[in-house]
Protein backbone atom coordinates (compact mmCIF):
# COMPACT_ATOMS: atom_id res chain seq x y z
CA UNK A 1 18.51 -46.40 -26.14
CA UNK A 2 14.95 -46.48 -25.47
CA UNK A 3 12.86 -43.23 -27.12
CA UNK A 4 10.44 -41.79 -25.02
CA UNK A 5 7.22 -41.44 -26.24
CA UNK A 6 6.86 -38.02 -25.85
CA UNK A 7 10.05 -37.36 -28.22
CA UNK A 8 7.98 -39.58 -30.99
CA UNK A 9 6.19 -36.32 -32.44
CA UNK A 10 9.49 -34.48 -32.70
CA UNK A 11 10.93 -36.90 -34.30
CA UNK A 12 8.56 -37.64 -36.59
CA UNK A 13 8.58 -34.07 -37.76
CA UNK A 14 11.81 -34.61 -39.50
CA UNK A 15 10.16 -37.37 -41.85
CA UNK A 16 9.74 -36.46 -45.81
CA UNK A 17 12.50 -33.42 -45.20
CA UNK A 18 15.06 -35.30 -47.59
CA UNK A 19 15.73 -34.86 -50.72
CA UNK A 20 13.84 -31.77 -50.99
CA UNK A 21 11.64 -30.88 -52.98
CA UNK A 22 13.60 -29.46 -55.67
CA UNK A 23 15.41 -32.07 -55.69
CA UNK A 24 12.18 -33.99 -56.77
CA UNK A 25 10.57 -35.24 -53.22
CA UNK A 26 10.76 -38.36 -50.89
CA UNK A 27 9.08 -41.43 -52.77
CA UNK A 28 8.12 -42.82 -49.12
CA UNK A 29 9.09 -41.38 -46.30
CA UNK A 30 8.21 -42.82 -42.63
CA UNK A 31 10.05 -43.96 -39.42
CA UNK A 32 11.15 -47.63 -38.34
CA UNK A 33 11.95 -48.96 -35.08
CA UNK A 34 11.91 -51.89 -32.73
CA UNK A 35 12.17 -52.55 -29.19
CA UNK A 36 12.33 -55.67 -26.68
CA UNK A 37 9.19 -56.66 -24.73
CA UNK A 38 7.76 -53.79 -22.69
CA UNK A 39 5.40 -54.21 -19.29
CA UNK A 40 2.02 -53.01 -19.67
CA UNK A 41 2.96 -50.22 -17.10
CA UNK A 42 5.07 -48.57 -20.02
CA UNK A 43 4.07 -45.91 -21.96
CA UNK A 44 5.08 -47.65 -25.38
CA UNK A 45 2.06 -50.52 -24.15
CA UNK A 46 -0.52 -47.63 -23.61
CA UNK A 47 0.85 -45.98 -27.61
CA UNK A 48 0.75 -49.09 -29.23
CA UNK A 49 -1.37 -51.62 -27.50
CA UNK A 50 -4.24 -49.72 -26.52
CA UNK A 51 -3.96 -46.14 -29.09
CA UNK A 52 -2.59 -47.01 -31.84
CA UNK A 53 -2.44 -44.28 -34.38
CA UNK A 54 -4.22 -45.70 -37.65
CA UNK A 55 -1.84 -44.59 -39.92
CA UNK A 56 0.83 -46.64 -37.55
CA UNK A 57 2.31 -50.26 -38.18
CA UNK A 58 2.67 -52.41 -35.74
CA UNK A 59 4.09 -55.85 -35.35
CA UNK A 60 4.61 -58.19 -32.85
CA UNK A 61 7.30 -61.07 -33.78
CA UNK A 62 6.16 -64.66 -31.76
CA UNK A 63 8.48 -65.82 -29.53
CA UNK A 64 11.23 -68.59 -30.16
CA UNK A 65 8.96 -70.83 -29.00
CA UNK A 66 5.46 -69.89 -29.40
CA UNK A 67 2.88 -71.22 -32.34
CA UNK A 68 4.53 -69.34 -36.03
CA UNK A 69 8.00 -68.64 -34.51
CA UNK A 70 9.93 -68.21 -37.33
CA UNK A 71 13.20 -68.45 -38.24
CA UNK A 72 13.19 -72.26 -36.79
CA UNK A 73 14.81 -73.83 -40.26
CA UNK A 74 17.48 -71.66 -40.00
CA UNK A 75 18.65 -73.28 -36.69
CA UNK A 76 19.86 -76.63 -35.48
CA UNK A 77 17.53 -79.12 -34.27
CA UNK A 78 16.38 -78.51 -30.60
CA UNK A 79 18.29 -75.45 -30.78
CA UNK A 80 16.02 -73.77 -28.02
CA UNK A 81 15.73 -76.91 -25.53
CA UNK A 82 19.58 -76.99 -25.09
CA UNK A 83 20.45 -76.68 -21.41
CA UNK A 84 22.98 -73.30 -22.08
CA UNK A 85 20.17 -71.79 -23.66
CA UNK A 86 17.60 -71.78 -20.54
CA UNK A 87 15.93 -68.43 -19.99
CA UNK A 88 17.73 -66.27 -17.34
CA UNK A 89 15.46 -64.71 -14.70
C-alpha cells in the first residue's frame, strides 16, 4: 500500500503516544518506511527529493548493479547477469 503524502502529518501525529508518560515516556520515538522507485511526477519525489524536512532521513539504497551495491557477497557469482534474471519491461 502506498501512503499518500498528505496522510504523512496524520500519521505522524500518533508518534511518541506510547508508553505514556506515566508510564515513564518513549526513549525514541519516530516513523520508518520504504517504498520502490517513484517517477519524478510523484508526490513522494517532490517530499523527499526536492523538500525534504530537516529533521527527516532519507536514504536511497544503489541498485543491484550500480557502483556500492551491497549485499553482492551474499550472492552467487554473476548472480545478476543470469539470463532468468533479465529486467522485465
Amino acid at each position: 500500500m502506498k501512503l499518500p503524502v498528505k496522510s504523512w502529518k496524520t500519521c505522524s501525529a500518533a508518534a511518541a503516544r506510547f508508553p505514556s508518560k506515566m508510564r515513564g515516556g518513549p526513549t525514541w520515538y519516530g516513523i520508518f518506511g520504504e517504498t520502490n522507485s517513484f517517477s519524478e511526477d510523484d508526490a513522494w519525489y517532490s517530499r523527499l527529493e526536492l523538500e525534504l524536512n530537516p529533521n527527516w532521513g532519507y536514504f536511497v539504497q544503489p541498485g543491484a548493479r550500480d557502483p556500492g551495491a551491497e549485499n553482492l557477497e551474499n550472492l552467487q557469482p554473476n548472480y545478476y547477469a543470469r539470463p532468468d534474471r533479465k529486467q522485465h519491461p
